[in-house]
N, C-alpha and C. Protein backbone atom coordinates (compact mmCIF):
# COMPACT_ATOMS: atom_id res chain seq x y z
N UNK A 1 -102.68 -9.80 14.65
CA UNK A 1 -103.78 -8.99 15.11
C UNK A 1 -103.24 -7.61 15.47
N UNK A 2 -104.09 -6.76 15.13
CA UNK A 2 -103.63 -5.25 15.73
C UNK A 2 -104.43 -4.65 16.72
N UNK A 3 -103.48 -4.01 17.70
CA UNK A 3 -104.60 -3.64 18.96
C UNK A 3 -104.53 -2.23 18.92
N UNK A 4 -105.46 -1.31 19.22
CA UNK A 4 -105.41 -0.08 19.73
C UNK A 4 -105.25 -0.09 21.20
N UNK A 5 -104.09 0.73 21.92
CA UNK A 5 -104.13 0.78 23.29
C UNK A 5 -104.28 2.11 23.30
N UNK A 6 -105.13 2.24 24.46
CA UNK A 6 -105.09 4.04 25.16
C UNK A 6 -104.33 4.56 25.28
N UNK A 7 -103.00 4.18 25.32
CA UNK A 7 -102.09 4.48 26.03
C UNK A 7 -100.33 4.40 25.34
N UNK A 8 -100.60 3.07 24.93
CA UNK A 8 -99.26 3.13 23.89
C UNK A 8 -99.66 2.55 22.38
N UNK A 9 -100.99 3.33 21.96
CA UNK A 9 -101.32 3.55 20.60
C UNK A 9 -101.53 2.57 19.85
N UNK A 10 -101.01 2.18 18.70
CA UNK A 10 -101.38 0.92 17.54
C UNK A 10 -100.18 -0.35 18.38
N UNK A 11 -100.87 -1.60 18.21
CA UNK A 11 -99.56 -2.25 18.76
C UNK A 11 -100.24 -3.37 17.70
N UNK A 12 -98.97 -4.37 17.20
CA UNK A 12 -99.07 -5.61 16.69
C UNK A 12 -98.77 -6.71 17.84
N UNK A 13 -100.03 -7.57 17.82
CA UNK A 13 -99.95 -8.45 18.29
C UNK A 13 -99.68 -9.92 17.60
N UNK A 14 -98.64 -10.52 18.71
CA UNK A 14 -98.38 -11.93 17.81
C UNK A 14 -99.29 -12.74 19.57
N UNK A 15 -100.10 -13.99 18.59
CA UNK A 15 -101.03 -14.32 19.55
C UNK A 15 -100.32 -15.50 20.62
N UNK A 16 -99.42 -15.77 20.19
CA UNK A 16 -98.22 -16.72 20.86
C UNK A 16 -97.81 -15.76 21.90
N UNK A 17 -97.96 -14.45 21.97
CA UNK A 17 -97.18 -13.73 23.08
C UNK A 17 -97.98 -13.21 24.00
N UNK A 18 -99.23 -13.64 24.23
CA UNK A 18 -100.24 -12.81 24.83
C UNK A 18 -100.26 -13.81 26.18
N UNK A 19 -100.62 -13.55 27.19
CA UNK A 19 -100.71 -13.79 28.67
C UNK A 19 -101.67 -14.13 29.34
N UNK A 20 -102.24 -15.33 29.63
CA UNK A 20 -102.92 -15.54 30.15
C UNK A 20 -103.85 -15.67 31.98
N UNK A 21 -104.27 -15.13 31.80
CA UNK A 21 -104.87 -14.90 33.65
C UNK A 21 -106.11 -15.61 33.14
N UNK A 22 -106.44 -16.76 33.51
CA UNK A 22 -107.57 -17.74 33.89
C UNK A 22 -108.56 -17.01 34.85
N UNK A 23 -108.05 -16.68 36.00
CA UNK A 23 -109.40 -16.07 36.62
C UNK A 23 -108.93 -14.76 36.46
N UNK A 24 -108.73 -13.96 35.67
CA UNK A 24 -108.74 -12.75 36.06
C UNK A 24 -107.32 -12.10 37.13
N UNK A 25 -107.29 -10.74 37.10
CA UNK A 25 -107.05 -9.91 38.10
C UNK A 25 -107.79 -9.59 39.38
N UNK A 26 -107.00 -9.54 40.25
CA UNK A 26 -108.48 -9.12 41.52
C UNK A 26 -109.07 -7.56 41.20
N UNK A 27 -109.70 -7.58 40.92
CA UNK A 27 -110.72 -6.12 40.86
C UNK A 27 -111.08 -6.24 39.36
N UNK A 28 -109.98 -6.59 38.25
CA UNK A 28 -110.48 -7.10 37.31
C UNK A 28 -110.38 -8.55 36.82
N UNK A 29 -111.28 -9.46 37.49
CA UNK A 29 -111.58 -10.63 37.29
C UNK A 29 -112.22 -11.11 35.74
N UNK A 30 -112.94 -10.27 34.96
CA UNK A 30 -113.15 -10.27 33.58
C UNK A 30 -112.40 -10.08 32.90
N UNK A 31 -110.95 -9.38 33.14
CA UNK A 31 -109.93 -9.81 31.86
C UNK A 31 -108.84 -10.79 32.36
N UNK A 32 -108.69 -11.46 30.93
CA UNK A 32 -108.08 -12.57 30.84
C UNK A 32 -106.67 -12.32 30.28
N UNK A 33 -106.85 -11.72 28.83
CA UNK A 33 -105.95 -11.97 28.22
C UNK A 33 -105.15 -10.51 28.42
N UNK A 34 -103.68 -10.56 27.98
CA UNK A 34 -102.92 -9.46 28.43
C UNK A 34 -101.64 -9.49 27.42
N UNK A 35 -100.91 -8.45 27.22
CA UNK A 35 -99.73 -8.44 26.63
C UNK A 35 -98.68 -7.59 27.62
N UNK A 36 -97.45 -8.17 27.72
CA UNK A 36 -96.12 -7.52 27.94
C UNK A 36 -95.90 -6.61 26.94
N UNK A 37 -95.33 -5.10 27.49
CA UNK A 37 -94.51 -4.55 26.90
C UNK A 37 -93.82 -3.86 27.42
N UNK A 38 -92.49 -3.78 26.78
CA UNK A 38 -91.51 -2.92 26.79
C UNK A 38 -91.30 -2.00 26.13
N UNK A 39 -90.75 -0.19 26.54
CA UNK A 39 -91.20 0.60 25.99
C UNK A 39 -89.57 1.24 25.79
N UNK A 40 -89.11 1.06 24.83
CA UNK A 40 -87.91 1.48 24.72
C UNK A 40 -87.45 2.53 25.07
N UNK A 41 -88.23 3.78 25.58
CA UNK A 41 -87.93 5.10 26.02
C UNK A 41 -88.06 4.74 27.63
N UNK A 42 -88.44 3.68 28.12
CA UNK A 42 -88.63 3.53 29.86
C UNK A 42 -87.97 2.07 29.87
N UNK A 43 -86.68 2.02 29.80
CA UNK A 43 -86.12 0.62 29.64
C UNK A 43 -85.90 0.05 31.80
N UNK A 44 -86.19 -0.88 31.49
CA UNK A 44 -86.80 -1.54 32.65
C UNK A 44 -88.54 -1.84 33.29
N UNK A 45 -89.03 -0.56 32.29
CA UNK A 45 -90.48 -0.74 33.13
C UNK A 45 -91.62 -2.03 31.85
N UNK A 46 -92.08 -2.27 32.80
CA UNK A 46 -93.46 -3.42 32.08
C UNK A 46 -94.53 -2.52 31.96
N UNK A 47 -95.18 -3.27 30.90
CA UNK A 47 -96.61 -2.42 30.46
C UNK A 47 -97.18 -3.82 30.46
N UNK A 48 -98.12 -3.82 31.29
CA UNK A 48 -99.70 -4.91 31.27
C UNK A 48 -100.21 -4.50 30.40
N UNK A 49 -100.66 -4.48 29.10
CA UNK A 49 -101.73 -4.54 28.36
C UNK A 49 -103.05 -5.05 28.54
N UNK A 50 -104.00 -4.98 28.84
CA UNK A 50 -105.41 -5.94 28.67
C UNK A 50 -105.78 -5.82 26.69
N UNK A 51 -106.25 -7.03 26.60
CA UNK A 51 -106.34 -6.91 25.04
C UNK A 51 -107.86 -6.82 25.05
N UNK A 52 -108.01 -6.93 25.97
CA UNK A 52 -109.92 -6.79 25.99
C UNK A 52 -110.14 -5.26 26.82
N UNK A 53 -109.26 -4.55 27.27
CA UNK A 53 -109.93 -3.05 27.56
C UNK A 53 -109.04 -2.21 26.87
N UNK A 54 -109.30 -1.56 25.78
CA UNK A 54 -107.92 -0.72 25.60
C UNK A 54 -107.23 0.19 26.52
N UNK A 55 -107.87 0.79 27.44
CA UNK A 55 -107.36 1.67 28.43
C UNK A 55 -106.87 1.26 29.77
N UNK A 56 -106.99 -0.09 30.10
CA UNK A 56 -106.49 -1.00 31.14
C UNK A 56 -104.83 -1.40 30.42
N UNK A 57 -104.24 -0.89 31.43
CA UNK A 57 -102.52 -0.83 31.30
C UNK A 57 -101.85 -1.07 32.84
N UNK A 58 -101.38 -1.87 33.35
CA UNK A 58 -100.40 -1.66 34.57
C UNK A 58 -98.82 -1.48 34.27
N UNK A 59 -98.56 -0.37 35.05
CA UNK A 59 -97.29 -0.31 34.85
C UNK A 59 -96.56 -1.49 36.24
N UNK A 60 -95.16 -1.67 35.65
CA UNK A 60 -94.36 -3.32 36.39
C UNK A 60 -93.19 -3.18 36.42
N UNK A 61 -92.72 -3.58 37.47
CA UNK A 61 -91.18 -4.24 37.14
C UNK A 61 -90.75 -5.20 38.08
N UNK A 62 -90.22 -6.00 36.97
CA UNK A 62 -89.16 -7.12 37.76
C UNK A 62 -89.35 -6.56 39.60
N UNK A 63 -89.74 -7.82 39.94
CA UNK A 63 -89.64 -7.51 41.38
C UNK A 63 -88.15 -8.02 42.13
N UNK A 64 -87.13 -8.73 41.04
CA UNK A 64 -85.95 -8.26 42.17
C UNK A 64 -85.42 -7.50 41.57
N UNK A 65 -85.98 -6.32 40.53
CA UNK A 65 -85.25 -4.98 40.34
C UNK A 65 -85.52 -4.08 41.50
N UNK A 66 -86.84 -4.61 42.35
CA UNK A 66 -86.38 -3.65 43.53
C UNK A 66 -86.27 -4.61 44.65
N UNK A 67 -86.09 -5.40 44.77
CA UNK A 67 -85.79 -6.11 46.03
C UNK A 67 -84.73 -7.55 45.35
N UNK A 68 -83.45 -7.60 45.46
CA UNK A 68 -83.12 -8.22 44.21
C UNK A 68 -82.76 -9.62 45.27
N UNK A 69 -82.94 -9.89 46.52
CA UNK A 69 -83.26 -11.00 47.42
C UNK A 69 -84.49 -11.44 47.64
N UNK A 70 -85.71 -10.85 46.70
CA UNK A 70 -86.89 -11.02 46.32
C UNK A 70 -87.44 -12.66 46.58
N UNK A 71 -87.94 -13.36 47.59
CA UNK A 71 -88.51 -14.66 47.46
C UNK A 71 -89.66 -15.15 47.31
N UNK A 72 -90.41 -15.74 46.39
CA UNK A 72 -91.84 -16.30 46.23
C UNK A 72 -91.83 -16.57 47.57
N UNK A 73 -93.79 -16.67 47.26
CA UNK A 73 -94.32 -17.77 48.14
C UNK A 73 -95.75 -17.64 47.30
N UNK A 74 -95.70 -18.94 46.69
CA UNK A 74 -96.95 -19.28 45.87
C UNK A 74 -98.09 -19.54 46.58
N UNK A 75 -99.37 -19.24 47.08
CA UNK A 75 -100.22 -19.95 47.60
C UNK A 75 -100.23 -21.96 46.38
N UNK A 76 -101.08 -22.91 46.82
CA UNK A 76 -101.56 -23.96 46.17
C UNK A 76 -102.37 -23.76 45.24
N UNK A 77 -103.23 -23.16 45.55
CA UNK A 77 -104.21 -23.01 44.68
C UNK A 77 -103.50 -22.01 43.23
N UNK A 78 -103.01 -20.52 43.42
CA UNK A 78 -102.25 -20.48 42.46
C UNK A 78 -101.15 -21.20 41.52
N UNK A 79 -100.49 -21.96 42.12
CA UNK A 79 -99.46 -22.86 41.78
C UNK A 79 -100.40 -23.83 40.39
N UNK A 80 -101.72 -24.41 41.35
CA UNK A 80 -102.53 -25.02 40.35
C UNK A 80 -102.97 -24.75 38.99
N UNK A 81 -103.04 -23.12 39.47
CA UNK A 81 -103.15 -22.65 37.90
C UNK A 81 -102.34 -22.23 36.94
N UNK A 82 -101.26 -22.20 37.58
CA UNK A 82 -99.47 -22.12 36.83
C UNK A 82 -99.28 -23.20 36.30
N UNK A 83 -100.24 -24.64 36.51
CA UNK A 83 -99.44 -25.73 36.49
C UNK A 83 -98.49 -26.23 36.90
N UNK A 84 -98.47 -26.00 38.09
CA UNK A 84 -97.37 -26.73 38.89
C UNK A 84 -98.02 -27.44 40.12
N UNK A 85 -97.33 -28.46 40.90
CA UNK A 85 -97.83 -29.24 41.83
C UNK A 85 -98.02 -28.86 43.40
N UNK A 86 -98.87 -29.12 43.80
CA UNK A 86 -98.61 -28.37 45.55
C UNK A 86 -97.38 -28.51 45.84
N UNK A 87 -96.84 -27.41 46.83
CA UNK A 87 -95.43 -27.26 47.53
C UNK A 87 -94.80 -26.74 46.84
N UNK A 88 -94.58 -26.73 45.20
CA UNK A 88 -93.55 -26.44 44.44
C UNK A 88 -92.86 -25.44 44.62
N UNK A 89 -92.08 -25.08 44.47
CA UNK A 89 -91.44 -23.35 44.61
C UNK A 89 -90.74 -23.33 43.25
N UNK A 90 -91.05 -22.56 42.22
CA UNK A 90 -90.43 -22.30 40.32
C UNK A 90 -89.73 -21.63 41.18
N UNK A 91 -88.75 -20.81 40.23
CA UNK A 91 -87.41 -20.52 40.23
C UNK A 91 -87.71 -18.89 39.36
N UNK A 92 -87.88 -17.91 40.21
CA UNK A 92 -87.90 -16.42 39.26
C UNK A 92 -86.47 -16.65 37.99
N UNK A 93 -87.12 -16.45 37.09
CA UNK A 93 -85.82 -16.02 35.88
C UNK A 93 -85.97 -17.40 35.36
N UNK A 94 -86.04 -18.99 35.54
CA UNK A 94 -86.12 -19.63 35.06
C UNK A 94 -87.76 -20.33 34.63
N UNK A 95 -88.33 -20.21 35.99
CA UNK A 95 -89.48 -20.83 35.43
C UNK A 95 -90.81 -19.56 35.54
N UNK A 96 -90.44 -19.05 35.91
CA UNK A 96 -91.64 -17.76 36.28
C UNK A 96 -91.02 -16.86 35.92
N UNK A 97 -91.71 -15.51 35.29
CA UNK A 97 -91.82 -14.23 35.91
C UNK A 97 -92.43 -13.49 37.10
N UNK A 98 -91.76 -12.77 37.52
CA UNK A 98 -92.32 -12.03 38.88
C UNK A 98 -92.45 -10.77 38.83
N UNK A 99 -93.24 -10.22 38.83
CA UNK A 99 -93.78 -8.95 38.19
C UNK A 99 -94.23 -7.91 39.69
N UNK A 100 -94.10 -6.67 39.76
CA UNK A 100 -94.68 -6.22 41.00
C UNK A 100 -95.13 -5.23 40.11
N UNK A 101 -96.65 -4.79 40.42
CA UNK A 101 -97.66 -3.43 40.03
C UNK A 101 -97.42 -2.42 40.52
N UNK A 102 -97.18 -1.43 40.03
CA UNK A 102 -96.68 0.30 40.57
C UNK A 102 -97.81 0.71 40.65
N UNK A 103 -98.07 1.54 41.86
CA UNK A 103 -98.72 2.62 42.04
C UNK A 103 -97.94 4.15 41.69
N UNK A 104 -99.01 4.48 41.19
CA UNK A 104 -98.42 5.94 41.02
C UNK A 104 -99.43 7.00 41.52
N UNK A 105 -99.39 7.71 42.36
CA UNK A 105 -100.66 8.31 43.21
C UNK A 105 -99.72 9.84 42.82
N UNK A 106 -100.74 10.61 41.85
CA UNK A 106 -99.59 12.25 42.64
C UNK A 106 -100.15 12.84 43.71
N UNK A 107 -98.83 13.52 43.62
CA UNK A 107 -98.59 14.11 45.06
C UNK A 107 -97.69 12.87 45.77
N UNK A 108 -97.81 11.92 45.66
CA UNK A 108 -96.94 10.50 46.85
C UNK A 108 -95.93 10.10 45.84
N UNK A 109 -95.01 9.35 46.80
CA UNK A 109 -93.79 8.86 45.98
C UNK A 109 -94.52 7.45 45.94
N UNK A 110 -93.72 7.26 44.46
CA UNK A 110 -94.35 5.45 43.71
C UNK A 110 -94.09 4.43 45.18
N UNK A 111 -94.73 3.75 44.46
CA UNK A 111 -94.16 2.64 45.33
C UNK A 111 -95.05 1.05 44.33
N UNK A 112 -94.56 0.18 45.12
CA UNK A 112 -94.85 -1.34 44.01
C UNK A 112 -95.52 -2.11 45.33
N UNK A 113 -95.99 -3.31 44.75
CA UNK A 113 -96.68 -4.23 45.04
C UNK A 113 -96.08 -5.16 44.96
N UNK A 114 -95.24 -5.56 46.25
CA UNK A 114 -94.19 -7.00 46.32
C UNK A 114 -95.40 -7.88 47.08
N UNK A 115 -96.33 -7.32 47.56
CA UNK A 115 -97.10 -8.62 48.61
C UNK A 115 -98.07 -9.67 47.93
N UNK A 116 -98.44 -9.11 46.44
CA UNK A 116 -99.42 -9.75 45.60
C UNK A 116 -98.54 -9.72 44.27
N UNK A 117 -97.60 -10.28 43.87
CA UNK A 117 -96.98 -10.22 42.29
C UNK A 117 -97.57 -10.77 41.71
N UNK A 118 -97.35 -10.43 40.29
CA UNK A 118 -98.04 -11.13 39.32
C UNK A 118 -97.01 -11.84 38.78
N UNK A 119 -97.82 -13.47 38.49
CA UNK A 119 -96.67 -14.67 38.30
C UNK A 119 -97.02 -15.52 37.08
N UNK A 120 -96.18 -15.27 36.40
CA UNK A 120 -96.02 -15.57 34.53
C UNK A 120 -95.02 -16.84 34.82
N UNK A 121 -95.99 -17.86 34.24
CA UNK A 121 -95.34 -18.98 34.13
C UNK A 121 -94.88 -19.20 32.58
N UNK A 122 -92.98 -19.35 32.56
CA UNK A 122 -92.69 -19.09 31.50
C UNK A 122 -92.88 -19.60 30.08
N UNK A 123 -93.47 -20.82 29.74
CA UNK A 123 -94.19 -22.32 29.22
C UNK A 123 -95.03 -21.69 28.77
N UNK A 124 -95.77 -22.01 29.52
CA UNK A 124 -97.13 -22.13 29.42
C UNK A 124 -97.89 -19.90 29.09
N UNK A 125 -97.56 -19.40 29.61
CA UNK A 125 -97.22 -18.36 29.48
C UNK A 125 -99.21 -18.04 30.25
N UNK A 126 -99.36 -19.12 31.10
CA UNK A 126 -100.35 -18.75 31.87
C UNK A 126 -100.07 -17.63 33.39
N UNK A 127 -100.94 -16.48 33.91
CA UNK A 127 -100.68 -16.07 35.46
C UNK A 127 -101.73 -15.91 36.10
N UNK A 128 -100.73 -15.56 37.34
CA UNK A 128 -101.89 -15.20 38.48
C UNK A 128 -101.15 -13.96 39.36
N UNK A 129 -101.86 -13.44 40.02
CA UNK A 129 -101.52 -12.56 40.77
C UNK A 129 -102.01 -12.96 42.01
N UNK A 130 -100.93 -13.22 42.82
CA UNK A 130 -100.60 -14.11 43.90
C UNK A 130 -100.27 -13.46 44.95
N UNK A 131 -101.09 -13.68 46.31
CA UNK A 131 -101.43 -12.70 47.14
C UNK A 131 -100.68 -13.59 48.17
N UNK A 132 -99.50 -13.19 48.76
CA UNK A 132 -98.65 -13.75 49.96
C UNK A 132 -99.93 -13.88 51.25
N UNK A 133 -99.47 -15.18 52.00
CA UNK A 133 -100.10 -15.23 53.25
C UNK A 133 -99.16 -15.04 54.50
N UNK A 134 -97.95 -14.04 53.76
CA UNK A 134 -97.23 -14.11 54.95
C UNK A 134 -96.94 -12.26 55.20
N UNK A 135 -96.36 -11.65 55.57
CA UNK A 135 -96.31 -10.13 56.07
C UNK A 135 -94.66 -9.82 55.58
N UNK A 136 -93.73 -10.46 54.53
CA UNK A 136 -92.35 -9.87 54.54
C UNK A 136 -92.52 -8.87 53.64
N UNK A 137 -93.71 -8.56 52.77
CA UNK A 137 -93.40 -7.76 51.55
C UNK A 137 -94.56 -6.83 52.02
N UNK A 138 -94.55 -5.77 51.60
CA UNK A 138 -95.81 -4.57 51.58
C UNK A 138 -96.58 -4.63 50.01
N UNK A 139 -97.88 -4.67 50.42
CA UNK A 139 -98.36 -4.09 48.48
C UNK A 139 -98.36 -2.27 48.40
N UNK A 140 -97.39 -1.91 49.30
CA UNK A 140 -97.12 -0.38 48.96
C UNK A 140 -95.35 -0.09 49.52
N UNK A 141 -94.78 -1.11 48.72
CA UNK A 141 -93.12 -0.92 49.32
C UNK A 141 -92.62 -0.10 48.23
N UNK A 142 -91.66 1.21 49.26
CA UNK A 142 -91.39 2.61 48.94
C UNK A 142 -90.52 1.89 47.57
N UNK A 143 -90.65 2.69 46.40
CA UNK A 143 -89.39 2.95 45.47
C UNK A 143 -88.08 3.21 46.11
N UNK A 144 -86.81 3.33 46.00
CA UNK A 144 -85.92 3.41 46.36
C UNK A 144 -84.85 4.38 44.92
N UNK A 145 -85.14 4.90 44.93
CA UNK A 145 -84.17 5.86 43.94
C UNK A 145 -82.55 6.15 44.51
N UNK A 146 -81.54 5.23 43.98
CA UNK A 146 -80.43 6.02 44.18
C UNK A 146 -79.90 7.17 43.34
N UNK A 147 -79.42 8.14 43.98
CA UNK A 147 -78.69 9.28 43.58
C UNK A 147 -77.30 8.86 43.35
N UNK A 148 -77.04 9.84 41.64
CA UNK A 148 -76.29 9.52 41.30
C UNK A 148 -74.88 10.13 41.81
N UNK A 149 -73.81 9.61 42.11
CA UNK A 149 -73.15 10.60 42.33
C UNK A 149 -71.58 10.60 41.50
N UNK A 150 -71.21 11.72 41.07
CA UNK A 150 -70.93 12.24 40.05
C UNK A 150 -69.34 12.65 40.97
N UNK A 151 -68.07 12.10 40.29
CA UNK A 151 -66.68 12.78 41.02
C UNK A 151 -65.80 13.77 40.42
């Protein structure tokens, strides 16, 4: 299948790679389906695709690229829709992806969304965006840019 995106233009889709959100995103609860991408000129960052809006894109990254002691906490009810059993805790890198949403506001420095990640179960290649019931993460925790330094 071929998609037009707003944003990163003609893309080929293979339908084995597309992402599933059952209920939706919160605010966008009507899209379902989604694609990963990687953009070889921004190596590290994620592109959310929606395959049902062309102009719906989140930018992502690995959430222990910025917090690399990064720990779930699945609500149940999400877990359910990952397919996994109450209590469970998956394993980032083995059984999940963990994804945090960038804000980019100008004028403000970025910052990500560690308090609600979005959680790609690696199988099944179903997610959710999973809203902590606990206070360790911010859904506006600062970027952290180190400077390089040069001897």
């Amino acid at each position: 299948m071929t998609f037009n995106s707003a944003h990163l233009g003609r893309i080929e889709v293979d339908e084995s790679s597309t992402i599933e959100f059952p209920r939706g995103l919160p605010g966008f609860e009507d899209r379902h389906r989604f694609l990963l991408m990687h953009h070889p000129a921004n190596e590290g960052l994620v592109f959310l695709q929606s395959l049902e809006t062309p102009d719906l894109c989140f930018l992502a990254l690995p959430a222990r690229s910025i917090r690399d002691d990064y720990q779930l906490a699945i609500p149940d009810e999400d877990l359910e829709v990952l397919g996994y059993p109450h209590g469970h805790c998956p394993e980032i890198g083995k059984d999940v992806i963990a994804l945090a949403v960038l804000s980019l506001v100008e004028g403000e420095s970025p910052t990500a969304n560690l308090l609600s990640p979005v959680i790609i179960q690696t199988h099944t290649r179903r997610a959710v965006q999973a809203i902590r019931t606990d206070d360790r993460y911010r859904c506006r925790e600062p970027l952290v840019v180190e400077e390089a330094v040069c001897s």
